[in-house]
Protein backbone atom coordinates (compact mmCIF):
# COMPACT_ATOMS: atom_id res chain seq x y z
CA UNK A 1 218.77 19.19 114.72
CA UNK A 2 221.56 21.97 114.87
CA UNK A 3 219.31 24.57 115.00
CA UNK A 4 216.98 22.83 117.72
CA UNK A 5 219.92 22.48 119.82
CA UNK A 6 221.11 26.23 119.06
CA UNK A 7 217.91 26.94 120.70
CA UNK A 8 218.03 25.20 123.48
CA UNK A 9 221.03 26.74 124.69
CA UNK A 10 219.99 29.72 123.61
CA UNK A 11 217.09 30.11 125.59
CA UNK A 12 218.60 28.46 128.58
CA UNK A 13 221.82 30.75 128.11
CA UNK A 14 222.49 31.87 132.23
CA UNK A 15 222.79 35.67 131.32
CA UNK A 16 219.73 35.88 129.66
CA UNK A 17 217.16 33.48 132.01
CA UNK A 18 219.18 33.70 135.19
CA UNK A 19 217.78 33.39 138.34
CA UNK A 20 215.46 31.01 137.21
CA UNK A 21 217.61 28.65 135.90
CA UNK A 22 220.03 28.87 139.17
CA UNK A 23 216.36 28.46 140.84
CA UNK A 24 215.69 25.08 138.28
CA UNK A 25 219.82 23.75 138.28
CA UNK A 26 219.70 23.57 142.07
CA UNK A 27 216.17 21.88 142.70
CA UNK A 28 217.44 19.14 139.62
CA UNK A 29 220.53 18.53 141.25
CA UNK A 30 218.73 18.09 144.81
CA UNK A 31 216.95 15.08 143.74
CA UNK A 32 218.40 11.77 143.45
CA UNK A 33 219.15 13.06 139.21
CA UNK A 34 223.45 13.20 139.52
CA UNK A 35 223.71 16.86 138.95
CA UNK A 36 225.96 19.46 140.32
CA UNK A 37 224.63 23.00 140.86
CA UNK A 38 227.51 24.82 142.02
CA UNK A 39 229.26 25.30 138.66
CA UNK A 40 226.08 27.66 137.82
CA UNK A 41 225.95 29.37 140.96
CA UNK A 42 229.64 30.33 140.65
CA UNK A 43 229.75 30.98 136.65
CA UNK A 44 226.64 33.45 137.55
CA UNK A 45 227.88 34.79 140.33
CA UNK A 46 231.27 35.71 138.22
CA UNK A 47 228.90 37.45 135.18
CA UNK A 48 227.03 39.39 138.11
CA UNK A 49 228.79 40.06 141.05
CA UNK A 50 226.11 42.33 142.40
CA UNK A 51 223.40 39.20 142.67
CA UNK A 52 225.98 37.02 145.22
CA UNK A 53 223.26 37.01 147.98
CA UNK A 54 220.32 36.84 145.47
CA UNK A 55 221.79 33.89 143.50
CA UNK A 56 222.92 32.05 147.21
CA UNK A 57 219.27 32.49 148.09
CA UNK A 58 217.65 31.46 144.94
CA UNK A 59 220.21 28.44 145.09
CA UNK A 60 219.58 27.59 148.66
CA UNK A 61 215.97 27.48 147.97
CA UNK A 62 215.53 25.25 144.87
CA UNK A 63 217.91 23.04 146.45
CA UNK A 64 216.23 22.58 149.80
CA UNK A 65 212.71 22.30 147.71
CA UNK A 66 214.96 19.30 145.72
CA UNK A 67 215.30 18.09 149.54
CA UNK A 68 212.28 17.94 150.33
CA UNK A 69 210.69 16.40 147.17
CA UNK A 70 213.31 13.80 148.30
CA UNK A 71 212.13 13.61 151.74
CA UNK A 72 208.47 12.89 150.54
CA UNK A 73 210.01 10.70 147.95
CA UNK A 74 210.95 8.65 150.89
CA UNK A 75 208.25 9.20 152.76
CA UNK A 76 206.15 8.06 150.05
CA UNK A 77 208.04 4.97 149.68
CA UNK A 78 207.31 3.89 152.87
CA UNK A 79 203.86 4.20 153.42
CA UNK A 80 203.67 2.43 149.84
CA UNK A 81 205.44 -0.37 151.41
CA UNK A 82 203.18 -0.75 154.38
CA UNK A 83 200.39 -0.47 152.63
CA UNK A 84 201.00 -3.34 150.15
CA UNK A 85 202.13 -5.53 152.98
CA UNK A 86 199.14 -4.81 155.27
CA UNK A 87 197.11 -6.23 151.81
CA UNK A 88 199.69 -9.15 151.93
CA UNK A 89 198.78 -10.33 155.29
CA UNK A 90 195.00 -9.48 154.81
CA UNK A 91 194.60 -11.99 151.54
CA UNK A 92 197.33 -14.91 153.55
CA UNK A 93 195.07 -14.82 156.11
CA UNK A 94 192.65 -15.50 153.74
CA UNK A 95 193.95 -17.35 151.49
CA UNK A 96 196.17 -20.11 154.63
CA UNK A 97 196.04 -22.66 151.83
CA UNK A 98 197.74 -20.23 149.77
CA UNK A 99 200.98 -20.86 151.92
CA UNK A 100 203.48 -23.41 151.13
CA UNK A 101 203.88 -26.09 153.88
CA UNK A 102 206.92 -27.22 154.57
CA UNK A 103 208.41 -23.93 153.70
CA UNK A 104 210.17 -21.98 156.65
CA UNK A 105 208.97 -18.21 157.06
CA UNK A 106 211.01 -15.74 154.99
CA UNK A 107 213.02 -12.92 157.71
CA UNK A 108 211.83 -9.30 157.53
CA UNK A 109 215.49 -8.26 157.20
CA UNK A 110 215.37 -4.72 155.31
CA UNK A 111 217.57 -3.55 152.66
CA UNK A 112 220.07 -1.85 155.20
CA UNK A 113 221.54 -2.69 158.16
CA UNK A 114 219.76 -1.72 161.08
CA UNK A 115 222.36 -0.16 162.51
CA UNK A 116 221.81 2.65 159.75
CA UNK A 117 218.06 3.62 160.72
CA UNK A 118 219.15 3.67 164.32
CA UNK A 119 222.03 5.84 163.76
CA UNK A 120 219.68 8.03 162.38
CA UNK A 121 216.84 8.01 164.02
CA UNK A 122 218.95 8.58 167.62
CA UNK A 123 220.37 12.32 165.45
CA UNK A 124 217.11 13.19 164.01
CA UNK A 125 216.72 16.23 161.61
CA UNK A 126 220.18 17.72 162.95
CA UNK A 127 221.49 15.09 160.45
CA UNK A 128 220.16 16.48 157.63
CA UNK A 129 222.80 19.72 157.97
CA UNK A 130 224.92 16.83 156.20
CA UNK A 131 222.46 16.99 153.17
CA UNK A 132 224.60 19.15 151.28
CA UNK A 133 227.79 16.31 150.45
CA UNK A 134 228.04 14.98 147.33
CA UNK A 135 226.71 11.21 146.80
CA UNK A 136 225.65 10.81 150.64
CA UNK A 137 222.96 13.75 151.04
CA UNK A 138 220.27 13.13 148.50
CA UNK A 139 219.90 9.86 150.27
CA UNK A 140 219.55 11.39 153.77
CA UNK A 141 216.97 13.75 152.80
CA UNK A 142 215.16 10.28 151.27
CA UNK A 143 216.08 8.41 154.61
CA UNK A 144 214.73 11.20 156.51
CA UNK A 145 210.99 10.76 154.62
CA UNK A 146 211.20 7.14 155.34
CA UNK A 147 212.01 7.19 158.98
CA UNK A 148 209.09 10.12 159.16
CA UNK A 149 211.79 12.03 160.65
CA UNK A 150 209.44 15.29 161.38
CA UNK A 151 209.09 17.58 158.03
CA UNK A 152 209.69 20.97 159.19
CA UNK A 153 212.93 20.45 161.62
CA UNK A 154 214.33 18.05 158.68
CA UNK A 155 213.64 21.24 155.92
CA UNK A 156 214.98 24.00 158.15
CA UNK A 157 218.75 21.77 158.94
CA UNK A 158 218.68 20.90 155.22
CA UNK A 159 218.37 24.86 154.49
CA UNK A 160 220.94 25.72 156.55
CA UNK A 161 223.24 23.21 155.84
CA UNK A 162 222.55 23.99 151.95
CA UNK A 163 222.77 27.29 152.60
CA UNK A 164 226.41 26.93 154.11
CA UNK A 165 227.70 24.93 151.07
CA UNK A 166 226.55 27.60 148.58
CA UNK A 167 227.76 30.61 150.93
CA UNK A 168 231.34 28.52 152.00
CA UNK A 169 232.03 26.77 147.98
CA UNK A 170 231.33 30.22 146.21
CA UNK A 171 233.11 32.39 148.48
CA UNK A 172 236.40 30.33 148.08
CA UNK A 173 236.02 29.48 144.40
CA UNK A 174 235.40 33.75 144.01
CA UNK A 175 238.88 33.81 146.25
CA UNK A 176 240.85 31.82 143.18
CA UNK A 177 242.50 34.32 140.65
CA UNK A 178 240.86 34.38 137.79
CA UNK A 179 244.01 33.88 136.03
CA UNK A 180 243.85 30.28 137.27
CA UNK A 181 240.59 29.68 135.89
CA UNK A 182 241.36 31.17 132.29
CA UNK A 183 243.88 28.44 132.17
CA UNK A 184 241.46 25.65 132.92
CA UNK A 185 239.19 26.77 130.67
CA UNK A 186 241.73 26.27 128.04
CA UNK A 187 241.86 22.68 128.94
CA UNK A 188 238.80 22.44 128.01
C-alpha cells in the first residue's frame, strides 16, 4: 500500500506534471467537491516564476470549465424537475381517483426563499463575477443553470471574476517574504 501511495504522489508530484495538474486542481475545486486550488497555483508559481501568466491562465480556465459544469449541473437539475412534474400532473389527471379526498393541496413553496431567485434573476450573469468566494460561488454558478441565466454572459463574468482571484490572491501571497512562509511550513 506504501508503495501504491509513493506512486501516486509521485506521478502527481507539481514539478514533474505541472500545468496539467494546475489545469485538473482548479476544474475539481470549481465544482461543488470542497477543494481549494490556490495553494497549487501559488506553490507552482513559487517553483517557476517564469510560468505566472501561464499557470493564472491554465488556472482561470479549469476553474471557469468547473463553473460551467456547475452551471449545467443546475441547469440540468431543473429541467429534470419539470420534467418529472409535467409526468406527475399527466398520470393525476389520469389517475383523479388516485387523489386523496379530504386532503388539502400541498403549496409549491421551493427550497429557497423567493426572494433569492429574484435577487438574482433582477443581476443576471454580472452576478456570477462573485463566483470566485469561497462557500458562496459554486452555488451561484449552479443557481445560474437553474434560473437559465444565459450560458455565454454567465461563463465570460465567471472568467473574469476567476481570473481576478487567481491574478489578485497570487500576486499578494508572491508579495509575503518568503521568510514568513519557511516558518509556517515548520508548523507543519
Amino acid at each position: 500500500m506504501e508503495g501504491l501511495l509513493d506512486w501516486l504522489l509521485g506521478t502527481l508530484a507539481l514539478p514533474k506534471v505541472g500545468l496539467s495538474a494546475i489545469f485538473m486542481i482548479s476544474l475539481i475545486s470549481a465544482t461543488l467537491l470542497p477543494l481549494g486550488s490556490e495553494p497549487a497555483v501559488f506553490a507552482y508559481i513559487k517553483l517557476r516564476p517564469d510560468l505566472f501568466w501561464q499557470v493564472i491562465a491554465v488556472a482561470t480556465l479549469g476553474n471557469t470549465l468547473g463553473g460551467m459544469i456547475d452551471w449545467w449541473m443546475g441547469y440540468g437539475a431543473k429541467v429534470a424537475l419539470l420534467r418529472y412534474r409535467l409526468r406527475r400532473s399527466h398520470r393525476a389527471h389520469a389517475h383523479p381517483h388516485a387523489e386523496s379526498a379530504g386532503r388539502p393541496p400541498r403549496s409549491g413553496k421551493p427550497a429557497l426563499n423567493p426572494r433569492y431567485f429574484r435577487w438574482m434573476r433582477r443581476r443576471g450573469a454580472p452576478m456570477l463575477l462573485l463566483s470566485w468566494l469561497p462557500g458562496i460561488g459554486d452555488p451561484l454558478c449552479t443557481l445560474a443553470g437553474w434560473l437559465r441565466i444565459p450560458f455565454w454572459p454567465s461563463v465570460c463574468y465567471m472568467a473574469i471574476g476567476k481570473f481576478l482571484r487567481y491574478v489578485l490572491t497570487t500576486a499578494a501571497l508572491l508579495w509575503v517574504p518568503d521568510d514568513f512562509w519557511r516558518s509556517v511550513g515548520q508548523w507543519f
